[in-house]
PDB file of N, CA and C in Angstrom:
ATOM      1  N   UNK A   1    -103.241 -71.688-175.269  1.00  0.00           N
ATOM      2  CA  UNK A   1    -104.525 -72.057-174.747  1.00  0.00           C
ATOM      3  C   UNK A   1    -104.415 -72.207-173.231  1.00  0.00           C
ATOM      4  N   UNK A   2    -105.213 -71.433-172.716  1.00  0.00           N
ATOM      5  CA  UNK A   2    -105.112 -71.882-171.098  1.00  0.00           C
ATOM      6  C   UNK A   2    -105.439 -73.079-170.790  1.00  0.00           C
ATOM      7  N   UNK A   3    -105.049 -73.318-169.613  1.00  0.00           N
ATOM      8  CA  UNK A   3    -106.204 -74.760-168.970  1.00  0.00           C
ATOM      9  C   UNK A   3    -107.101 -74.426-167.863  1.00  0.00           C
ATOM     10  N   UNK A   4    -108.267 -75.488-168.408  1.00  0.00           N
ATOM     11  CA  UNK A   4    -108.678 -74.851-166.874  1.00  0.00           C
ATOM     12  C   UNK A   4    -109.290 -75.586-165.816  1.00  0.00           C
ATOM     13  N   UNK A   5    -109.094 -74.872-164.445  1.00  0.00           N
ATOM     14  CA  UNK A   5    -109.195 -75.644-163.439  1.00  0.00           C
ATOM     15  C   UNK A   5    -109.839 -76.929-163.371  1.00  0.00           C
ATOM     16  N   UNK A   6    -109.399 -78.012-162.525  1.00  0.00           N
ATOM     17  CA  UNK A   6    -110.598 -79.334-162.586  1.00  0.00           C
ATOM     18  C   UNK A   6    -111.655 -78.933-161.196  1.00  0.00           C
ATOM     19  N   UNK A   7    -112.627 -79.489-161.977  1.00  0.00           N
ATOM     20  CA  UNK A   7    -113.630 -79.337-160.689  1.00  0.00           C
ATOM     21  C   UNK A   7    -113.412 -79.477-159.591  1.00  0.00           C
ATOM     22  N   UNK A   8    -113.574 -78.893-158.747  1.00  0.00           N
ATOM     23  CA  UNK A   8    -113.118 -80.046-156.916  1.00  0.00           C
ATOM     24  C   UNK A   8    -114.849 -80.819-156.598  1.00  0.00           C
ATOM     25  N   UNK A   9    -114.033 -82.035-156.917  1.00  0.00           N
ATOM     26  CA  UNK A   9    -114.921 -83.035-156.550  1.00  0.00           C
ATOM     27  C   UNK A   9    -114.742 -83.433-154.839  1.00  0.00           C
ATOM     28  N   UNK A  10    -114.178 -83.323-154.530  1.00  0.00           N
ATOM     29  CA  UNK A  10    -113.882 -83.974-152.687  1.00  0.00           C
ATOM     30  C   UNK A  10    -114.329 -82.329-152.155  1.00  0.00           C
ATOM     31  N   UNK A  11    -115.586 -82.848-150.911  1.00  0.00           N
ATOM     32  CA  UNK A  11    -115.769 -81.830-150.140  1.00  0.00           C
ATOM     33  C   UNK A  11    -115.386 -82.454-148.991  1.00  0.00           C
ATOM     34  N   UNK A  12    -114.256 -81.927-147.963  1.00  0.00           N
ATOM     35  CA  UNK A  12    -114.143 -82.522-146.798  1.00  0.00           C
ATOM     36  C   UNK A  12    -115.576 -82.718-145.721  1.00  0.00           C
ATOM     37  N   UNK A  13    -115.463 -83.339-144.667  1.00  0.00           N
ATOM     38  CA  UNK A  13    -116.482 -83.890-143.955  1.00  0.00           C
ATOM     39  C   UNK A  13    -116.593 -81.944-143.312  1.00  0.00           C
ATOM     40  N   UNK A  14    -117.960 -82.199-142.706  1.00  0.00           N
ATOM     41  CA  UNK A  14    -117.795 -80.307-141.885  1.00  0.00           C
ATOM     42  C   UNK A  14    -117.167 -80.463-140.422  1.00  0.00           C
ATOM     43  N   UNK A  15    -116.904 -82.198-140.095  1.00  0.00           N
ATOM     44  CA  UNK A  15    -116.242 -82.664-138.489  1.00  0.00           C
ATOM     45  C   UNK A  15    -114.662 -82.439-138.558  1.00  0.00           C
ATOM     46  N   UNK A  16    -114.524 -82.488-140.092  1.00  0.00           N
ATOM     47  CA  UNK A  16    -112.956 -82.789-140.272  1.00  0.00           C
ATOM     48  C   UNK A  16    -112.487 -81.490-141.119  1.00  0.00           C
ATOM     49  N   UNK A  17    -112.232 -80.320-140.864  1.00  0.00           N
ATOM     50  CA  UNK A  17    -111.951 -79.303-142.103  1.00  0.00           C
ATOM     51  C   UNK A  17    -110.830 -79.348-141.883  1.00  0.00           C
ATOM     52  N   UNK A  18    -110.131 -78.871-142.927  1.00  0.00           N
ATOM     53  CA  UNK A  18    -108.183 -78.874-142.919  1.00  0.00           C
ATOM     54  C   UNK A  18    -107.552 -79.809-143.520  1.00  0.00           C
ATOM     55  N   UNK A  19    -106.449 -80.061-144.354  1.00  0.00           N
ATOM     56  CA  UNK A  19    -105.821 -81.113-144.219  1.00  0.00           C
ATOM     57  C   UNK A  19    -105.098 -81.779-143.085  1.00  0.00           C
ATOM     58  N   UNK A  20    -104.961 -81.181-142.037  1.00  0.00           N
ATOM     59  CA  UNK A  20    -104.049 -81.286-140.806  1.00  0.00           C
ATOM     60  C   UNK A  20    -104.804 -82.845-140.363  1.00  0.00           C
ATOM     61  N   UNK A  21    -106.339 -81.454-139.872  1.00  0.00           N
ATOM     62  CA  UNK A  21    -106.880 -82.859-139.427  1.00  0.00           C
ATOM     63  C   UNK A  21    -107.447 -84.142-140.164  1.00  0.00           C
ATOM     64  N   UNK A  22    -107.208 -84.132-141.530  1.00  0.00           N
ATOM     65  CA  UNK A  22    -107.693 -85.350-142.065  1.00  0.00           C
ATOM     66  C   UNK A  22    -106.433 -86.342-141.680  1.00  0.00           C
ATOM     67  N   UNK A  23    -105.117 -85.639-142.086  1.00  0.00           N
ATOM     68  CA  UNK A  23    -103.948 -86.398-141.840  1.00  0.00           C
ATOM     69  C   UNK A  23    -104.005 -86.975-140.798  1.00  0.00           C
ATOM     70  N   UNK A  24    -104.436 -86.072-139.742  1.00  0.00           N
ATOM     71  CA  UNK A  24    -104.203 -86.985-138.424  1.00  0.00           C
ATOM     72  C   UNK A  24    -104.927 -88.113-137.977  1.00  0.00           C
ATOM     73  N   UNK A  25    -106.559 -87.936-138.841  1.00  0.00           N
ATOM     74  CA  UNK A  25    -107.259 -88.706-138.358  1.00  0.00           C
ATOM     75  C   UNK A  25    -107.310 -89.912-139.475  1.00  0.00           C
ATOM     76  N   UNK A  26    -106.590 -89.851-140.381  1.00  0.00           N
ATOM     77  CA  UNK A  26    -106.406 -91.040-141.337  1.00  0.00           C
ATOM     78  C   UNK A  26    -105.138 -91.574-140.520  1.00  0.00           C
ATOM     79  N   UNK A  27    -104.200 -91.457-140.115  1.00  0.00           N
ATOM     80  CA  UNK A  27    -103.172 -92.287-139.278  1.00  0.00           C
ATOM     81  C   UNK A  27    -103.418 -92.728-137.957  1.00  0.00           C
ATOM     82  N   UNK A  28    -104.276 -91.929-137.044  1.00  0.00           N
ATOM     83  CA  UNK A  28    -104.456 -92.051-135.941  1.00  0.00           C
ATOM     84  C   UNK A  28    -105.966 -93.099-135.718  1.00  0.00           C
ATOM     85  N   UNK A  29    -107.150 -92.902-136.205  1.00  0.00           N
ATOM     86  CA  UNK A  29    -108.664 -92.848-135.808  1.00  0.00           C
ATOM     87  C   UNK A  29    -109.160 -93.521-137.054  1.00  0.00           C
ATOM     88  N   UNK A  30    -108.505 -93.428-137.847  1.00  0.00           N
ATOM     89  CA  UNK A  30    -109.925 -94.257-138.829  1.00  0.00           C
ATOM     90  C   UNK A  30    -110.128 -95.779-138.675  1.00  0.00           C
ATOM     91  N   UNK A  31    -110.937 -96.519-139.368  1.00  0.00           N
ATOM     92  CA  UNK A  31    -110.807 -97.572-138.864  1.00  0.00           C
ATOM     93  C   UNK A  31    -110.244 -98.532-139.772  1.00  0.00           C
ATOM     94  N   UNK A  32    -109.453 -99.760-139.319  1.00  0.00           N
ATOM     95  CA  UNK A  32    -108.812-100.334-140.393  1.00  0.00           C
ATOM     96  C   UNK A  32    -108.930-101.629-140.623  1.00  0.00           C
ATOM     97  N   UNK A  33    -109.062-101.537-141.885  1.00  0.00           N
ATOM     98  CA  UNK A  33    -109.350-102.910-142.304  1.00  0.00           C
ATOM     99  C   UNK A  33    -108.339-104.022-141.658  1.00  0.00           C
ATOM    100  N   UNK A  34    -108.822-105.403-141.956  1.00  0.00           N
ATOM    101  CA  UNK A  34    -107.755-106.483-141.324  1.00  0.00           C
ATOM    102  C   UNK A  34    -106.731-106.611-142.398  1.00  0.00           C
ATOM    103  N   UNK A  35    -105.502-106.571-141.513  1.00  0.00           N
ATOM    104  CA  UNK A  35    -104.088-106.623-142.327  1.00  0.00           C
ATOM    105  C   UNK A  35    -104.395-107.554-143.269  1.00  0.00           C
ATOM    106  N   UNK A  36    -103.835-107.602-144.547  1.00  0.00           N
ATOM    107  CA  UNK A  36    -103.289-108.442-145.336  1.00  0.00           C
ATOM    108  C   UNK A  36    -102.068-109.071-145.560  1.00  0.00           C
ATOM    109  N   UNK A  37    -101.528-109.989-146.142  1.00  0.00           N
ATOM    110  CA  UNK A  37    -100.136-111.094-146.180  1.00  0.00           C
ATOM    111  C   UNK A  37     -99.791-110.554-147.233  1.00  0.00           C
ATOM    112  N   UNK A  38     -98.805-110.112-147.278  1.00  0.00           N
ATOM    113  CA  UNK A  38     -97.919-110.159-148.647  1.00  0.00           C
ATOM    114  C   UNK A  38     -96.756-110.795-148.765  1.00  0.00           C
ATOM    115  N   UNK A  39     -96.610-111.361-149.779  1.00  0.00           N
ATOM    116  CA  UNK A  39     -95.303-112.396-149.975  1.00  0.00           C
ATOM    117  C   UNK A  39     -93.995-110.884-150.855  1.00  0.00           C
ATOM    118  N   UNK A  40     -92.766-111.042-150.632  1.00  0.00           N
ATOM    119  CA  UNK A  40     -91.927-110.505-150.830  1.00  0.00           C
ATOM    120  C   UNK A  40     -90.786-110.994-152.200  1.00  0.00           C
ATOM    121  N   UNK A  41     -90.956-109.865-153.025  1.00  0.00           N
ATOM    122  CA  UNK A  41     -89.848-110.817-154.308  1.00  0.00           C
ATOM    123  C   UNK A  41     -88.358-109.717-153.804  1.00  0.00           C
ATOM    124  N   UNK A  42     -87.742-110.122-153.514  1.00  0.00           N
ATOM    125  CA  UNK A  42     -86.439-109.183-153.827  1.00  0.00           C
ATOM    126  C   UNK A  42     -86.140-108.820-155.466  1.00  0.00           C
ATOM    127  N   UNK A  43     -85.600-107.975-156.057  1.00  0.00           N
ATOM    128  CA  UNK A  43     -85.093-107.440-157.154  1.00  0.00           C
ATOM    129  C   UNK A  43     -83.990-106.820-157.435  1.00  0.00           C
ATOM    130  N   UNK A  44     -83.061-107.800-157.891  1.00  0.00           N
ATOM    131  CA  UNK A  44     -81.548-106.561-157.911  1.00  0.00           C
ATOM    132  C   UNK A  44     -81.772-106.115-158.802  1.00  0.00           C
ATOM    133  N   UNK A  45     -81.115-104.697-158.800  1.00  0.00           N
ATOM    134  CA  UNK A  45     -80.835-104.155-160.149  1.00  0.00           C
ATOM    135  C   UNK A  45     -79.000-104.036-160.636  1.00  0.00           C
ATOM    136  N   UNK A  46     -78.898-103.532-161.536  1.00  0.00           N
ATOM    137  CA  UNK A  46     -77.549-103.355-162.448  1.00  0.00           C
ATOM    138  C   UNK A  46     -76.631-102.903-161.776  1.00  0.00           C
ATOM    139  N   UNK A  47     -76.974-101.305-160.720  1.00  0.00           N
ATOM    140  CA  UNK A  47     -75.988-100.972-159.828  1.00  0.00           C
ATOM    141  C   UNK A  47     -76.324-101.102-158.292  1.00  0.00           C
ATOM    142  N   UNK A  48     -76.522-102.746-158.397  1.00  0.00           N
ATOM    143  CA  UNK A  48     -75.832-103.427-156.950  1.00  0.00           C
ATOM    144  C   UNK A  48     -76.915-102.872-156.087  1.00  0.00           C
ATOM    145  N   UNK A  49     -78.018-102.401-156.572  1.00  0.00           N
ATOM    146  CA  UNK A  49     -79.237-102.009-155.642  1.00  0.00           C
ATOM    147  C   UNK A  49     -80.346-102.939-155.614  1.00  0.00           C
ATOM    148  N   UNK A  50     -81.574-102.848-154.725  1.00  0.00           N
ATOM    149  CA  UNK A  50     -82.630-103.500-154.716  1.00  0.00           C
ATOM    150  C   UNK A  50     -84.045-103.113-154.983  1.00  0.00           C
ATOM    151  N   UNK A  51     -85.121-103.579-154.781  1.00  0.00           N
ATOM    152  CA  UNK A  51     -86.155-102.822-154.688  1.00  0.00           C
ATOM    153  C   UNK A  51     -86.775-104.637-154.403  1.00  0.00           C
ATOM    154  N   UNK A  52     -88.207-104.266-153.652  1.00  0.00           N
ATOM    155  CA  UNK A  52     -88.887-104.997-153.149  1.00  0.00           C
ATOM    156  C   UNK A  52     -90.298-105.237-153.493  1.00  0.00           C
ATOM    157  N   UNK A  53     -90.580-106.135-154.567  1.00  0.00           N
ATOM    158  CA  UNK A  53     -92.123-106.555-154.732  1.00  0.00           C
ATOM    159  C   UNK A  53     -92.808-107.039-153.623  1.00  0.00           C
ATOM    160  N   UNK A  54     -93.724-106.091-153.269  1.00  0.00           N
ATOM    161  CA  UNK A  54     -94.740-107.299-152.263  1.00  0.00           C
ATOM    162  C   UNK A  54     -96.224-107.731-152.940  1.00  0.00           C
ATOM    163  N   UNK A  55     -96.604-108.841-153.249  1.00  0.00           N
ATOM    164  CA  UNK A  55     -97.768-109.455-153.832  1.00  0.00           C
ATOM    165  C   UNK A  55     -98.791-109.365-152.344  1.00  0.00           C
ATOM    166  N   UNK A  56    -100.025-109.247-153.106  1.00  0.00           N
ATOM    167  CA  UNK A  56    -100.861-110.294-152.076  1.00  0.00           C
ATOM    168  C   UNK A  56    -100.953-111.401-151.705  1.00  0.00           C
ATOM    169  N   UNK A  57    -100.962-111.922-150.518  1.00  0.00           N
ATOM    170  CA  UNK A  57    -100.698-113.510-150.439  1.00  0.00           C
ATOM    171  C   UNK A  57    -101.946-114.143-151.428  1.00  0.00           C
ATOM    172  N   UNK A  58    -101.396-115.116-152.240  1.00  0.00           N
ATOM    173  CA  UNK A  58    -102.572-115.796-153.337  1.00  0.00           C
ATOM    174  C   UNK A  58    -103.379-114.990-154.459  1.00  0.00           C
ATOM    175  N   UNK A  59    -102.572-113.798-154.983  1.00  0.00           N
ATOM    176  CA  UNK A  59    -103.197-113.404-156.149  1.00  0.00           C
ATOM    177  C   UNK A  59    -101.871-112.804-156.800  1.00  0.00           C
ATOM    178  N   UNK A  60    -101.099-113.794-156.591  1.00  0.00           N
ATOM    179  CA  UNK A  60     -99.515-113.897-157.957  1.00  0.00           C
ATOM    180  C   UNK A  60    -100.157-114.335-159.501  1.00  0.00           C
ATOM    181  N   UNK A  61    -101.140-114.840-159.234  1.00  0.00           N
ATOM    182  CA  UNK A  61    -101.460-115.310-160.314  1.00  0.00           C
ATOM    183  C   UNK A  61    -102.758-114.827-161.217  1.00  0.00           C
ATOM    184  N   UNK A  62    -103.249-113.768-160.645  1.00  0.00           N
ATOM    185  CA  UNK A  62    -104.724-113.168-160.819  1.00  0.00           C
ATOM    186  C   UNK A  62    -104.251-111.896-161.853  1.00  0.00           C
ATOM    187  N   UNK A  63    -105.888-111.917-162.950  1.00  0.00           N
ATOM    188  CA  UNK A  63    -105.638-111.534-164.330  1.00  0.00           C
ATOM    189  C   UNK A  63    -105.443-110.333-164.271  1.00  0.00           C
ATOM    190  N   UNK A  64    -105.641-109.581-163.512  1.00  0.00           N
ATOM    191  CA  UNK A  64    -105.619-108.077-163.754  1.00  0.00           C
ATOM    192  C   UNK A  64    -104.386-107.860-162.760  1.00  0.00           C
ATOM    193  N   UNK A  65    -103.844-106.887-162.800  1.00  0.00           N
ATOM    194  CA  UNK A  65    -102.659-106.258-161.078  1.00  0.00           C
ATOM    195  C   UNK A  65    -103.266-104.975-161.573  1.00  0.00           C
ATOM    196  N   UNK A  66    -102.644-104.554-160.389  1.00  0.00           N
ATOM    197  CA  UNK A  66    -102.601-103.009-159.457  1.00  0.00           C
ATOM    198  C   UNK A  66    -101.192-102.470-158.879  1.00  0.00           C
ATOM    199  N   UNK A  67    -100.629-101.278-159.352  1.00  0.00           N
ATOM    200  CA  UNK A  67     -99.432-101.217-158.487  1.00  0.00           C
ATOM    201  C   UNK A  67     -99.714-100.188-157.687  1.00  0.00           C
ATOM    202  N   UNK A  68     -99.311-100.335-156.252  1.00  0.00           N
ATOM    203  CA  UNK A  68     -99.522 -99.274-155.576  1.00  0.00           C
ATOM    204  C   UNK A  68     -97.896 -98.883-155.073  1.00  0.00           C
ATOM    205  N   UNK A  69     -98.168 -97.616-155.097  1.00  0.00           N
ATOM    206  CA  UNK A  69     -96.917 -96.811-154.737  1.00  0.00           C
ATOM    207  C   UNK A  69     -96.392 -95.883-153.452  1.00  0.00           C
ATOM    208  N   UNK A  70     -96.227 -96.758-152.441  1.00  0.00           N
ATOM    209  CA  UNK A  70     -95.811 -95.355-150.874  1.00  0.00           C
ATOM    210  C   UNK A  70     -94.513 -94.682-150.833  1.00  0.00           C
ATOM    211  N   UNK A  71     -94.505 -93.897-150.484  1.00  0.00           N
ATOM    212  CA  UNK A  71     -93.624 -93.022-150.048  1.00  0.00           C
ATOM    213  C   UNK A  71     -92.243 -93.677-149.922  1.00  0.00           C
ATOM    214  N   UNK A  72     -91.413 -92.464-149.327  1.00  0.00           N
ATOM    215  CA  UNK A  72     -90.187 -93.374-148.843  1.00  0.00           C
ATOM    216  C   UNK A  72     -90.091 -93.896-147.886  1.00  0.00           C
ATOM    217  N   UNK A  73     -90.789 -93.227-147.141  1.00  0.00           N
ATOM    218  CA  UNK A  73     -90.897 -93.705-145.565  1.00  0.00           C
ATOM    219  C   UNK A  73     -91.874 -94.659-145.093  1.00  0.00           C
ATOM    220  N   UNK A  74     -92.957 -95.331-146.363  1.00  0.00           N
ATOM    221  CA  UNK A  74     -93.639 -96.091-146.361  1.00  0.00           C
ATOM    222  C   UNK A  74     -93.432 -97.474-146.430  1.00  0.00           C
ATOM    223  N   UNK A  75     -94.243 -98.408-146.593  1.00  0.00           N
ATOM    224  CA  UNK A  75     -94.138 -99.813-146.623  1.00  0.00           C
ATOM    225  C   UNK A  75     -95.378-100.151-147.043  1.00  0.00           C
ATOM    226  N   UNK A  76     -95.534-101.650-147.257  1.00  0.00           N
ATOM    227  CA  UNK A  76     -97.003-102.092-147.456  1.00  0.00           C
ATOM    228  C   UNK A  76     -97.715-102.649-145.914  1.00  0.00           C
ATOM    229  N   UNK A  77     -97.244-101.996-145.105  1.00  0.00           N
ATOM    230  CA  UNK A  77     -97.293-102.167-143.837  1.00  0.00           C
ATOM    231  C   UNK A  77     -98.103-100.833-143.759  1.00  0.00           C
ATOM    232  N   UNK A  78     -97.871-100.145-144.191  1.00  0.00           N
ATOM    233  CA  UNK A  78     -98.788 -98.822-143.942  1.00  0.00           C
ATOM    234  C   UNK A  78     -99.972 -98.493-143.793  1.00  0.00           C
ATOM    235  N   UNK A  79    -100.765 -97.834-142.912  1.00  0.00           N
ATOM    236  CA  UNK A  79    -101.989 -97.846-142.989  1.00  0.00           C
ATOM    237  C   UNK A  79    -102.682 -97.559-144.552  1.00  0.00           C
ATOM    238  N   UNK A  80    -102.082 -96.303-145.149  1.00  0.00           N
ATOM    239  CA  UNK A  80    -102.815 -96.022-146.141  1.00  0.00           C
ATOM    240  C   UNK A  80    -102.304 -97.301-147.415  1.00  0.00           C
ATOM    241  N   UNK A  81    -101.839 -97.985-147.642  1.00  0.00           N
ATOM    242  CA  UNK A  81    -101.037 -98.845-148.801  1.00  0.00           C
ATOM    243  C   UNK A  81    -102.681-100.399-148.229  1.00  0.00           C
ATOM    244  N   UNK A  82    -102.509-100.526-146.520  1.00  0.00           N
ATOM    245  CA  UNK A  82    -103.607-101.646-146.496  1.00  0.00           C
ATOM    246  C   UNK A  82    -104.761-101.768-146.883  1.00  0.00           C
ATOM    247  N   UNK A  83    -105.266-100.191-146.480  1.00  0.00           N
ATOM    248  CA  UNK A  83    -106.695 -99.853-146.910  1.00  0.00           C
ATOM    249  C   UNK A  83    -107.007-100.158-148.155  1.00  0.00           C
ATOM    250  N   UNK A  84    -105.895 -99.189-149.481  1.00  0.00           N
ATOM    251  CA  UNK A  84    -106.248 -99.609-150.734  1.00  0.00           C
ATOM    252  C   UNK A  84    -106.196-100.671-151.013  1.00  0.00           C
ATOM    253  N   UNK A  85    -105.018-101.555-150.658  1.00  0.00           N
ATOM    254  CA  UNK A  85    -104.886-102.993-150.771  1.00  0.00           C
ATOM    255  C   UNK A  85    -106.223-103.501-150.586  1.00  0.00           C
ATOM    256  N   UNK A  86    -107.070-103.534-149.357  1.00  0.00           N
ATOM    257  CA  UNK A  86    -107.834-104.284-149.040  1.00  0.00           C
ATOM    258  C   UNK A  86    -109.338-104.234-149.844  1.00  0.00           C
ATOM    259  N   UNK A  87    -109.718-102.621-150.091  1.00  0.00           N
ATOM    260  CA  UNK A  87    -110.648-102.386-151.620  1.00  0.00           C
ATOM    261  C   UNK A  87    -110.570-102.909-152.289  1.00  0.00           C
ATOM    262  N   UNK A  88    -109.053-102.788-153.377  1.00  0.00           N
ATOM    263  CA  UNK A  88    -108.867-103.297-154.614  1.00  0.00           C
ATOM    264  C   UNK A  88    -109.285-104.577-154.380  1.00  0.00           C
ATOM    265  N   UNK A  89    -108.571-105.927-153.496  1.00  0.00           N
ATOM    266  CA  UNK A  89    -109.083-106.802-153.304  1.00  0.00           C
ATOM    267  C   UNK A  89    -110.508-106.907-153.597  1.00  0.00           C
ATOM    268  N   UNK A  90    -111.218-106.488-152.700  1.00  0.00           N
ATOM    269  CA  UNK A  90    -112.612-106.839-152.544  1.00  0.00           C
ATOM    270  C   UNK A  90    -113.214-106.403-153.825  1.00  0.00           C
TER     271      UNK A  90
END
């Protein structure tokens, strides 16, 4: 059985065509929400490695979560990781 294509729902803006320039103008120009606090859990694992939870400051305890996932070269410092952060919040 084939599959078939998904719709393309995202039409870029007609100011912004390309991915180049969306990239650039999502790191460089968009506008950004106010940082958020995140508190930090360290996590060892089995072979002597780590990995790093960051919560929102004051919703360790809130009924639903969200995991968001950046890159390697990312952080929750990142522009794109705050933005969603700051949606989901709201």
């Amino acid at each position: 059985m084939a599959r078939q294509p998904l719709p393309r729902l995202y039409q870029a803006p007609s100011w912004l065509p390309g991915g180049h320039a969306q990239t650039l103008y999502a790191a460089l120009g968009a506008p950004r929400p106010p940082a958020h606090r995140f508190e930090r859990q360290l996590v060892s694992t089995p072979d002597h490695d780590f990995f790093d939870i960051d919560y929102l400051a004051g919703m360790e305890n809130a009924r639903h979560g969200l995991l968001l996932f950046h890159g390697l070269e990312g952080s929750a410092r990142s522009h794109y990781v705050q933005t969603l952060a700051h949606a989901c919040a709201e």
